[in-house]
N, C-alpha and C. Protein backbone atom coordinates (compact mmCIF):
# COMPACT_ATOMS: atom_id res chain seq x y z
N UNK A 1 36.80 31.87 29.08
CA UNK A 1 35.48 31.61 28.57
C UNK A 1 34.64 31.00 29.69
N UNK A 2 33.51 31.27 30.23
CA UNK A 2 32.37 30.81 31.06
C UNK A 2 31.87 29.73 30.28
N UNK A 3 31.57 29.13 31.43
CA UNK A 3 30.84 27.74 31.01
C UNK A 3 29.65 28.06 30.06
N UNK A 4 28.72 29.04 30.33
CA UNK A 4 27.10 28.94 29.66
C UNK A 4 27.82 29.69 27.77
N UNK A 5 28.65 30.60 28.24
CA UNK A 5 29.44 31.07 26.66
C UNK A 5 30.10 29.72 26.27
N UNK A 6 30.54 28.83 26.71
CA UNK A 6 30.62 27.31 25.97
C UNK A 6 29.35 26.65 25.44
N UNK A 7 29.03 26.62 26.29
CA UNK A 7 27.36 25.83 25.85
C UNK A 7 27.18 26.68 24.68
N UNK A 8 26.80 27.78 24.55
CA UNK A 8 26.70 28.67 23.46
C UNK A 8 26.85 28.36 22.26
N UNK A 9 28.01 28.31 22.65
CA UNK A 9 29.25 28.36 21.30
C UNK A 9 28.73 26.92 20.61
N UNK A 10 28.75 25.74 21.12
CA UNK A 10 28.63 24.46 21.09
C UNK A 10 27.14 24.34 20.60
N UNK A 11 26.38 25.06 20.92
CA UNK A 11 24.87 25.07 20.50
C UNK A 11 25.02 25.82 19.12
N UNK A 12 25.40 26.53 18.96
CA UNK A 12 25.50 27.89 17.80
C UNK A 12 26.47 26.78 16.35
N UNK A 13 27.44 25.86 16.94
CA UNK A 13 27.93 24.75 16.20
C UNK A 13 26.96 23.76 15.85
N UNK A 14 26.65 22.78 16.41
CA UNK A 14 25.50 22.17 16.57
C UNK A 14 24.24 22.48 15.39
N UNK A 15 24.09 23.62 15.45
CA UNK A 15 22.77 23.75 14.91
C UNK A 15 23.56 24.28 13.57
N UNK A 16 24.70 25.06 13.01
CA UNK A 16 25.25 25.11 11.98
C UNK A 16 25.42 23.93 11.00
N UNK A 17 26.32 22.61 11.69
CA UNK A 17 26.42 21.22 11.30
C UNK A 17 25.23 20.57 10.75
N UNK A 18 24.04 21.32 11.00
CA UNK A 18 22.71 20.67 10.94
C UNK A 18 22.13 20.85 9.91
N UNK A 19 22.55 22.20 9.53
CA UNK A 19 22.02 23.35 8.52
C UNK A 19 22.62 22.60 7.49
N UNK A 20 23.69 22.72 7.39
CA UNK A 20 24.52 22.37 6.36
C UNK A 20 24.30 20.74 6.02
N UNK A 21 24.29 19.82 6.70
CA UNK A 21 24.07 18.74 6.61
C UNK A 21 23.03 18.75 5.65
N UNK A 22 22.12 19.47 6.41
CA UNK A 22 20.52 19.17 5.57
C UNK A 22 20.72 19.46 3.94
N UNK A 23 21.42 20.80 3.82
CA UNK A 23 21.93 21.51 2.58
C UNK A 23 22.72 20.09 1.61
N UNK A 24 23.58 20.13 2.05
CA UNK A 24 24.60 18.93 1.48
C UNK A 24 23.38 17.83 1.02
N UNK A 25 22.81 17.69 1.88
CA UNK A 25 22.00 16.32 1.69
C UNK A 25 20.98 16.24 0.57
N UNK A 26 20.75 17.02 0.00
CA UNK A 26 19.75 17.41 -1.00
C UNK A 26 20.27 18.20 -1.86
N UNK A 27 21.89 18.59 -1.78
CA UNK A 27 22.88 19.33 -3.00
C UNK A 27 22.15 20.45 -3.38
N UNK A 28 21.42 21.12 -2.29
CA UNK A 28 20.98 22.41 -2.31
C UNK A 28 19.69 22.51 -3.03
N UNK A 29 18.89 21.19 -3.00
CA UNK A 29 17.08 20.71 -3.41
C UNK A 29 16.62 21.01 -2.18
N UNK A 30 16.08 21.46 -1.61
CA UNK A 30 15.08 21.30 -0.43
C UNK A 30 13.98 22.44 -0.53
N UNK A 31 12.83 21.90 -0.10
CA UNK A 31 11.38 22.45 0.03
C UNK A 31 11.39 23.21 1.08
N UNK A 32 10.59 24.24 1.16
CA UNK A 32 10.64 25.31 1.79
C UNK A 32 10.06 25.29 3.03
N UNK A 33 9.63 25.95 3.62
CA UNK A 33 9.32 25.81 5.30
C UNK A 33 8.73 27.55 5.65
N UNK A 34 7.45 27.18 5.60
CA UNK A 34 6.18 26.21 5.67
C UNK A 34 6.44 25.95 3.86
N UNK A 35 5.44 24.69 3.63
CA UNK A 35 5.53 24.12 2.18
C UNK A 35 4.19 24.65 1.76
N UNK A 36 3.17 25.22 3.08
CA UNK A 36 1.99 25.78 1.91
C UNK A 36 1.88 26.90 3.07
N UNK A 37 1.72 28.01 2.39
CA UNK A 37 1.38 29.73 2.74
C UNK A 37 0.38 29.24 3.81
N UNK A 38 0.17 30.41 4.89
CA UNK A 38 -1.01 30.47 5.85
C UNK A 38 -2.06 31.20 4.73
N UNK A 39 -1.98 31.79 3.56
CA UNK A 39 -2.83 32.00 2.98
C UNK A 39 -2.88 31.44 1.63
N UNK A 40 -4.47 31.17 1.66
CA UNK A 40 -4.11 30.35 0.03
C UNK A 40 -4.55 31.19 -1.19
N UNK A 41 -4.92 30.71 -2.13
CA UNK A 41 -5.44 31.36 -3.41
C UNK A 41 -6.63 30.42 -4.31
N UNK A 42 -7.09 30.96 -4.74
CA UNK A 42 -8.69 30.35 -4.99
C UNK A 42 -8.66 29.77 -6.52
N UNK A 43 -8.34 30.73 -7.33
CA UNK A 43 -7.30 30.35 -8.57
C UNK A 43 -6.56 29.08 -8.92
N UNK A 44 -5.47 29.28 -7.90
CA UNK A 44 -4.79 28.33 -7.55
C UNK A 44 -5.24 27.00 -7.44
N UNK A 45 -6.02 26.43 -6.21
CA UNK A 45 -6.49 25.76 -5.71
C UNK A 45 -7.64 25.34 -6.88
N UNK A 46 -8.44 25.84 -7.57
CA UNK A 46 -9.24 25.86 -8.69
C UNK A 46 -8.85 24.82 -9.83
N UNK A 47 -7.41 25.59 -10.10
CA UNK A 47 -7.38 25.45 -11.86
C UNK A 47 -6.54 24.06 -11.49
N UNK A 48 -5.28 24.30 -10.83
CA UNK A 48 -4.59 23.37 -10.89
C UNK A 48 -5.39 22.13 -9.68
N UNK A 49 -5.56 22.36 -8.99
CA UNK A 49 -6.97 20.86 -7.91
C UNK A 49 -7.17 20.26 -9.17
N UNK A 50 -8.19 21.03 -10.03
CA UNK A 50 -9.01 20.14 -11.13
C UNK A 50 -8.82 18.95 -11.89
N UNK A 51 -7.56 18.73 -11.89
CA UNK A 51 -6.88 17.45 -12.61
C UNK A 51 -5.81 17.08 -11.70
N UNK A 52 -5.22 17.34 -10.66
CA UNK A 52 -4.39 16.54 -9.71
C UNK A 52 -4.34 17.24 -8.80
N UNK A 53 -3.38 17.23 -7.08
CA UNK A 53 -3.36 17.84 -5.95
C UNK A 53 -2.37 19.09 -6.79
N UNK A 54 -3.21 19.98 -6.29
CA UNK A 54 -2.79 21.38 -6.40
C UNK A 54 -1.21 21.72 -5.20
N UNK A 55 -0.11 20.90 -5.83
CA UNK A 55 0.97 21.14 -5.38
C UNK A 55 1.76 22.46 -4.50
N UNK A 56 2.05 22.37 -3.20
CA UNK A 56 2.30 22.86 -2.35
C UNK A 56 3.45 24.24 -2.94
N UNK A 57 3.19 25.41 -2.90
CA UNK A 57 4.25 26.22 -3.85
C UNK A 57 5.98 25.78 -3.27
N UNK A 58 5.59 25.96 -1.46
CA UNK A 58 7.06 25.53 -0.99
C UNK A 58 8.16 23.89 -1.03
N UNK A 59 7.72 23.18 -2.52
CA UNK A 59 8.16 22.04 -3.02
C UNK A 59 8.95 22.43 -3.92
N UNK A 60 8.83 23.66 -4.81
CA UNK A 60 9.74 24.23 -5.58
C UNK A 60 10.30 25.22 -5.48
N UNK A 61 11.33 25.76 -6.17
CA UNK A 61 12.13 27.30 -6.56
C UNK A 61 11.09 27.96 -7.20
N UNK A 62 11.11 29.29 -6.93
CA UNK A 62 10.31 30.46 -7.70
C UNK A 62 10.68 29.60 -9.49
N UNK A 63 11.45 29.70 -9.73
CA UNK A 63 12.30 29.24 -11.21
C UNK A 63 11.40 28.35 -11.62
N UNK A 64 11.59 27.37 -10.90
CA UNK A 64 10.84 26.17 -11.47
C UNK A 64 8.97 26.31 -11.64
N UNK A 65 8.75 27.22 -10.77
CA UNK A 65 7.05 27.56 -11.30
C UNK A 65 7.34 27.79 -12.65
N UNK A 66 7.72 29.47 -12.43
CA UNK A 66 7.91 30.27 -13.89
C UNK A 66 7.61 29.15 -14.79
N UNK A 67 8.59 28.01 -15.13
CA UNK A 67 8.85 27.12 -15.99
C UNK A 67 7.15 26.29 -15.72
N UNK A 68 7.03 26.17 -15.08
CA UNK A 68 5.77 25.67 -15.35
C UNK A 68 4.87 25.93 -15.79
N UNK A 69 4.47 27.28 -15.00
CA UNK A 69 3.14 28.26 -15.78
C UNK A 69 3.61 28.40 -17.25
N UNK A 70 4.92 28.72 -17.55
CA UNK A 70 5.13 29.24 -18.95
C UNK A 70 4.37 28.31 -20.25
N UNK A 71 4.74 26.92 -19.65
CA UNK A 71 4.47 26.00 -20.38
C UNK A 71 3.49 25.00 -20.71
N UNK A 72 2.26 25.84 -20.00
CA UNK A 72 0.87 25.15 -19.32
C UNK A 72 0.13 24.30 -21.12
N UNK A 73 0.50 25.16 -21.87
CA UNK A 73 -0.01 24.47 -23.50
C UNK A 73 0.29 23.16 -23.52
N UNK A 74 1.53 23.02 -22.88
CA UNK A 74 2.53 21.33 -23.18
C UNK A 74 2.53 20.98 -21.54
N UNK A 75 1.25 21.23 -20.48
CA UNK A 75 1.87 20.54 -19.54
C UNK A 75 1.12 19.08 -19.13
N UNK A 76 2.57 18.83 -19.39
CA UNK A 76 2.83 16.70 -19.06
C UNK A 76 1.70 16.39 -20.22
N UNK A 77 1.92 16.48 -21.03
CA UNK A 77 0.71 15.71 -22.64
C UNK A 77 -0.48 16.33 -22.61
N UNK A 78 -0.52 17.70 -22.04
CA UNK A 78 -2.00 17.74 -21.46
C UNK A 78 -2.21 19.68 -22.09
N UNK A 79 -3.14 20.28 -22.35
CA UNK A 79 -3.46 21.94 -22.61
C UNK A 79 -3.88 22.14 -21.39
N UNK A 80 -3.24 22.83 -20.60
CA UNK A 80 -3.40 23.00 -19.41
C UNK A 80 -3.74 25.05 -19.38
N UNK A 81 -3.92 25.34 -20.69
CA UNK A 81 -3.77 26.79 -20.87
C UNK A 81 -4.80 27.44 -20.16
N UNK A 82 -3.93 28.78 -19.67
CA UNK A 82 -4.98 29.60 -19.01
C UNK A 82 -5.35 31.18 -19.64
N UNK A 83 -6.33 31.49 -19.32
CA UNK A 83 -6.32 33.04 -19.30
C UNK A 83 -4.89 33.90 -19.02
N UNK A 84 -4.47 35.08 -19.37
CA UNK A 84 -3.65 35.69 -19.37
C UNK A 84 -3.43 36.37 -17.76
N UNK A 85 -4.87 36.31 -17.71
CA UNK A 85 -4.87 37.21 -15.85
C UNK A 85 -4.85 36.41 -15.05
N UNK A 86 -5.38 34.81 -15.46
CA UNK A 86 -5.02 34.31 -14.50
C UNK A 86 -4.00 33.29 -14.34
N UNK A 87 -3.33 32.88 -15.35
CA UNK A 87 -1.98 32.64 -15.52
C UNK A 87 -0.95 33.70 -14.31
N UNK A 88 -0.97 34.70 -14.78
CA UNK A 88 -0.18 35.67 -13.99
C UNK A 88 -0.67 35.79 -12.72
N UNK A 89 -1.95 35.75 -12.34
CA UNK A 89 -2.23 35.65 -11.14
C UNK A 89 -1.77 34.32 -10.02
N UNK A 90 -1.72 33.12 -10.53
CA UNK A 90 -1.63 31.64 -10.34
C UNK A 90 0.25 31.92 -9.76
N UNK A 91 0.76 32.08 -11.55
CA UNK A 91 2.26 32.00 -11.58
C UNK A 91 3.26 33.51 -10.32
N UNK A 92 2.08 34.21 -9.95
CA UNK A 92 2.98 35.33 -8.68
C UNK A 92 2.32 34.06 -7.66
N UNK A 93 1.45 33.92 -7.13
CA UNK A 93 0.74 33.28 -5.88
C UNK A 93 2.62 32.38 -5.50
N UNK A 94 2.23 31.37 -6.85
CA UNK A 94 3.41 30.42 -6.77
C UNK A 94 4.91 30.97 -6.31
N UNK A 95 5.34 31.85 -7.12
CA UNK A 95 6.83 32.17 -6.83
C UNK A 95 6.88 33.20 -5.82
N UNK A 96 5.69 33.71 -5.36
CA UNK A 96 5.88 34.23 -3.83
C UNK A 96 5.79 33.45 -2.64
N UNK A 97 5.90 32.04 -2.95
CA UNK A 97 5.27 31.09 -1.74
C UNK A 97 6.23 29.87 -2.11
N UNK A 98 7.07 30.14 -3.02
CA UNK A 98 8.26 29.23 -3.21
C UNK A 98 9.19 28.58 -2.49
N UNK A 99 9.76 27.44 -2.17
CA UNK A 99 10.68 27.32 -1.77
C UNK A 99 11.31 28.55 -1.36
N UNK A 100 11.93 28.72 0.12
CA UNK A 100 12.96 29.41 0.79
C UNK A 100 13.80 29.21 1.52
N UNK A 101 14.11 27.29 1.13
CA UNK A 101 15.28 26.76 1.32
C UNK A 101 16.33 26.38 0.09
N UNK A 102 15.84 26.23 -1.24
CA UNK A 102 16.33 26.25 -2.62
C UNK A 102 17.69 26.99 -2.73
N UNK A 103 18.80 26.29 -2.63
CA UNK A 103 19.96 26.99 -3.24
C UNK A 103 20.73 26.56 -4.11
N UNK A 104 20.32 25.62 -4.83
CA UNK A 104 20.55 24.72 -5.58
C UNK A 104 20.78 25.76 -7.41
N UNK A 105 21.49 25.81 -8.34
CA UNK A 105 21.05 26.15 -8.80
C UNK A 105 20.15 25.18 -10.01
N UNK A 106 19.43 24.42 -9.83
CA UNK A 106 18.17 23.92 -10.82
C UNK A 106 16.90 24.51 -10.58
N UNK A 107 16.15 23.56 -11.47
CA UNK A 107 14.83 24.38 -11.43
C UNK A 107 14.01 23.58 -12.24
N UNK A 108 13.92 22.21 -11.54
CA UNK A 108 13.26 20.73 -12.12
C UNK A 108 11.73 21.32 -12.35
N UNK A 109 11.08 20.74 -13.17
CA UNK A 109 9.81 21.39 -13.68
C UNK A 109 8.61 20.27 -12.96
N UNK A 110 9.42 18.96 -12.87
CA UNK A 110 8.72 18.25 -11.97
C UNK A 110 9.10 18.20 -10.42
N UNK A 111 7.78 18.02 -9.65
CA UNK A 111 8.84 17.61 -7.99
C UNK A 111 9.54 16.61 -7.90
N UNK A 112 8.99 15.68 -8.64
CA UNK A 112 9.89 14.03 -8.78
C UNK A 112 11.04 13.70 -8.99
N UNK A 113 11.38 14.96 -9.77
CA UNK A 113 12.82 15.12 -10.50
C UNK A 113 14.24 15.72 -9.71
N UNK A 114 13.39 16.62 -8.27
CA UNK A 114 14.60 17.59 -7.39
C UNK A 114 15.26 15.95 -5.97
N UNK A 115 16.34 16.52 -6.19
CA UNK A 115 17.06 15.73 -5.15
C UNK A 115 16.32 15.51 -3.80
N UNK A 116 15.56 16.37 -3.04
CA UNK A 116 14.90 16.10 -2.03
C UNK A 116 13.91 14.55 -2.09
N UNK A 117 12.89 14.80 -3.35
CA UNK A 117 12.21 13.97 -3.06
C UNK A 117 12.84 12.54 -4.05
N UNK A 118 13.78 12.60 -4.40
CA UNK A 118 14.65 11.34 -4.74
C UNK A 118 15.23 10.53 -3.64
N UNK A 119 15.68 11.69 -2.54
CA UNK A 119 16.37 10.91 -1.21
C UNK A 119 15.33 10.41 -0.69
N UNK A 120 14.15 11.26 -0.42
CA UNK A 120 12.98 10.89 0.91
C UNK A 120 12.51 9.38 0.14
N UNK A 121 12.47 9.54 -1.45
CA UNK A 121 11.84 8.33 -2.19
C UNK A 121 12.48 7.20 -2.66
N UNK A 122 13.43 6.71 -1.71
CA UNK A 122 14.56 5.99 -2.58
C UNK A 122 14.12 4.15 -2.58
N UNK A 123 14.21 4.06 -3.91
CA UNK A 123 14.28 2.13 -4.07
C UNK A 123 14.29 1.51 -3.00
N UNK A 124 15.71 1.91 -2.24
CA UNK A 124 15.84 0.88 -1.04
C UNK A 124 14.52 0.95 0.23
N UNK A 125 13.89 2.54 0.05
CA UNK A 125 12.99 1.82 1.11
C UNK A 125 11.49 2.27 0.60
N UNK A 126 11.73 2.65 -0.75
CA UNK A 126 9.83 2.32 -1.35
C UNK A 126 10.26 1.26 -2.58
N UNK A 127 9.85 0.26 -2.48
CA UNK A 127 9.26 -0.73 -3.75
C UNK A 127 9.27 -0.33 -4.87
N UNK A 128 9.59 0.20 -5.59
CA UNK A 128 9.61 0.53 -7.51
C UNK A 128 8.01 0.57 -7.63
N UNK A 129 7.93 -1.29 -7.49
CA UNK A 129 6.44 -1.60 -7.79
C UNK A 129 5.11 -0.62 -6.90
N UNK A 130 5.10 -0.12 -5.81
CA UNK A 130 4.56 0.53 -5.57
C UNK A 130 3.98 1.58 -6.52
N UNK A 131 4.78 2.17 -6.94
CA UNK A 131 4.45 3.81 -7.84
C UNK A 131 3.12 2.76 -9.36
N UNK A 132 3.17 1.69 -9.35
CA UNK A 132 2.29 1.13 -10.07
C UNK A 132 1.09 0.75 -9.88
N UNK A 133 1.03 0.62 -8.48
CA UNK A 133 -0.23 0.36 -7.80
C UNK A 133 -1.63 1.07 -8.55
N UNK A 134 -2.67 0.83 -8.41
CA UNK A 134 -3.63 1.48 -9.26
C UNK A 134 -4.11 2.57 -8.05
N UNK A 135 -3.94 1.77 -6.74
CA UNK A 135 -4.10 3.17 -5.54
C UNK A 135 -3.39 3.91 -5.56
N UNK A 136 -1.69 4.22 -6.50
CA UNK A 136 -0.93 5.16 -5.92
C UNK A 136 -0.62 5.98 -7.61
N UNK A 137 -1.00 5.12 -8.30
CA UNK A 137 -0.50 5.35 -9.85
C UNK A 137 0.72 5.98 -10.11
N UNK A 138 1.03 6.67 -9.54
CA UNK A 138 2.64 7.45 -10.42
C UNK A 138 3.16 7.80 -8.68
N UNK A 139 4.46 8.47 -8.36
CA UNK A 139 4.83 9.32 -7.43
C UNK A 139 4.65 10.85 -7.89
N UNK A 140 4.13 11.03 -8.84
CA UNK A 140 3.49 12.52 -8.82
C UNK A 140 1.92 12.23 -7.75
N UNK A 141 1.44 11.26 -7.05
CA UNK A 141 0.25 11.27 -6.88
C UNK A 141 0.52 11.15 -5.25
N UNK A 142 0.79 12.57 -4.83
CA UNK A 142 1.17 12.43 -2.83
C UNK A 142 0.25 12.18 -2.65
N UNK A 143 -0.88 12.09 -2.37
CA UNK A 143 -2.05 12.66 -2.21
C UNK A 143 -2.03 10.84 -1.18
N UNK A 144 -2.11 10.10 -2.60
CA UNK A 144 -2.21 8.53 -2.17
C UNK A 144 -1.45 8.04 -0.80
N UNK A 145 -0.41 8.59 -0.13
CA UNK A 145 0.67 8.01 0.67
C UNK A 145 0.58 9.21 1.63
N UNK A 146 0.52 10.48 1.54
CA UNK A 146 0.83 11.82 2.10
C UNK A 146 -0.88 12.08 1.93
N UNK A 147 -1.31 11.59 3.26
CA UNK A 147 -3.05 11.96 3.31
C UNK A 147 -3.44 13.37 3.56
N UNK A 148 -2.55 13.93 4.00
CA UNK A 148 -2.99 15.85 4.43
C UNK A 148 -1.27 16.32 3.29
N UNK A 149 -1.36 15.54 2.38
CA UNK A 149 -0.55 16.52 1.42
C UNK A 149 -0.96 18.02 0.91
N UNK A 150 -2.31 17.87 0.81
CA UNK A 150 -3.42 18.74 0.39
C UNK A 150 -3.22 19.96 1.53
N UNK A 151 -2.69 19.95 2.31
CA UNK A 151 -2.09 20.92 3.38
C UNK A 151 -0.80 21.06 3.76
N UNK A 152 0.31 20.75 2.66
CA UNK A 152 1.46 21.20 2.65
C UNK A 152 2.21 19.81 3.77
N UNK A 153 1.51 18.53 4.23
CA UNK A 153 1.97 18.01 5.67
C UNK A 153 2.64 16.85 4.56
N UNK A 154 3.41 16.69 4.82
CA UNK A 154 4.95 15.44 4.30
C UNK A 154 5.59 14.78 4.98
N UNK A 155 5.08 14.81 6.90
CA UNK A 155 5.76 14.31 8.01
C UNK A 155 5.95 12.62 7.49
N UNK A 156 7.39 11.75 7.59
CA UNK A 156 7.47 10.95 7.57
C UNK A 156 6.59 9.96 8.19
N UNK A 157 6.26 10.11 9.43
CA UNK A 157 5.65 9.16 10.34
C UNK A 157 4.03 9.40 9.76
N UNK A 158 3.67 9.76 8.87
CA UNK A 158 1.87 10.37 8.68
C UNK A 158 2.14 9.55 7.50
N UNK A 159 2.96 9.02 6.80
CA UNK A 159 2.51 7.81 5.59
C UNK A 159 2.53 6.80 5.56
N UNK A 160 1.15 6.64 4.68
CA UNK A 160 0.46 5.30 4.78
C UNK A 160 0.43 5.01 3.06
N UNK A 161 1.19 3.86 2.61
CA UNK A 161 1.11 3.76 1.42
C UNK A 161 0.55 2.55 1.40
N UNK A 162 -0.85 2.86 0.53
CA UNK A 162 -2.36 2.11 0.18
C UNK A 162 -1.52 0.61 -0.44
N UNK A 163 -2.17 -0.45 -0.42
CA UNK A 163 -2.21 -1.85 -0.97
C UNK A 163 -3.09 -1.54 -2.28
């Protein structure tokens, strides 16, 4: 074996261990990459903006939209109902722009609820009391902590969680 076919090999390991790590680490929850399409949808951005951040499609499984759009009459205490065309229009945008790291088999209807953002959000290093804040109100509310959430951006080092 040549030295640079070592390096290889050792790189080609390396970046496997990594993969998998990440996998393991989120028990097969993880958000997709990119988390928002180079193209958006107007619909989209419209119906769901109007009452909170119009959530990034690559945060969930195709699955877990479905489950969402399906249920827009009952969504979170709220009639969130749409037109028929544009229901279907909204609910393809979504599960074509889904998560395409998801191997998990769930299909949490909230983001709050998938293993990813349980690890990134854990007690030990956000405050409970935080998510109460009147600046941050719930952890459904990125928007407050994740300032370019609104563009799919979740970089650790870019949050600033408001007083």
């Amino acid at each position: 074996m040549t030295f640079s076919t070592f390096w290889r090999l050792a790189a080609t390991a390396a970046l496997a261990t990594i993969a998998f790590t990440a996998h393991a680490k989120y028990n097969g929850e993880d958000r997709g990459k990119p988390v928002m399409p180079a193209q958006s949808n107007a619909q989209w951005a419209a119906e769901c903006g109007s009452c909170h951040l119009a959530f990034p499609p690559g945060l969930l499984p195709a699955a877990s939209w479905k489950k969402v759009m399906t249920g827009l009459d009952k969504h979170f205490d709220t009639d969130a109902s749409l037109s028929p065309a544009d229901n279907q229009a909204i609910t393809d945008y979504l599960v074509k722009h889904a998560s395409n790291r998801w191997t998990a088999n769930t299909a949490p209807i909230k983001i709050t609820d998938g293993e990813w953002f349980k690890t990134k959000h854990r007690a030990s290093e956000i405050d409970p009391a935080v998510w109460k804040r009147a600046s941050v109100k719930s952890p459904s509310n990125c928007i407050a902590c994740h300032r370019a959430a609104d563009k799919g951006e979740f970089d650790d080092d870019t949050v600033r969680i408001p007083k």
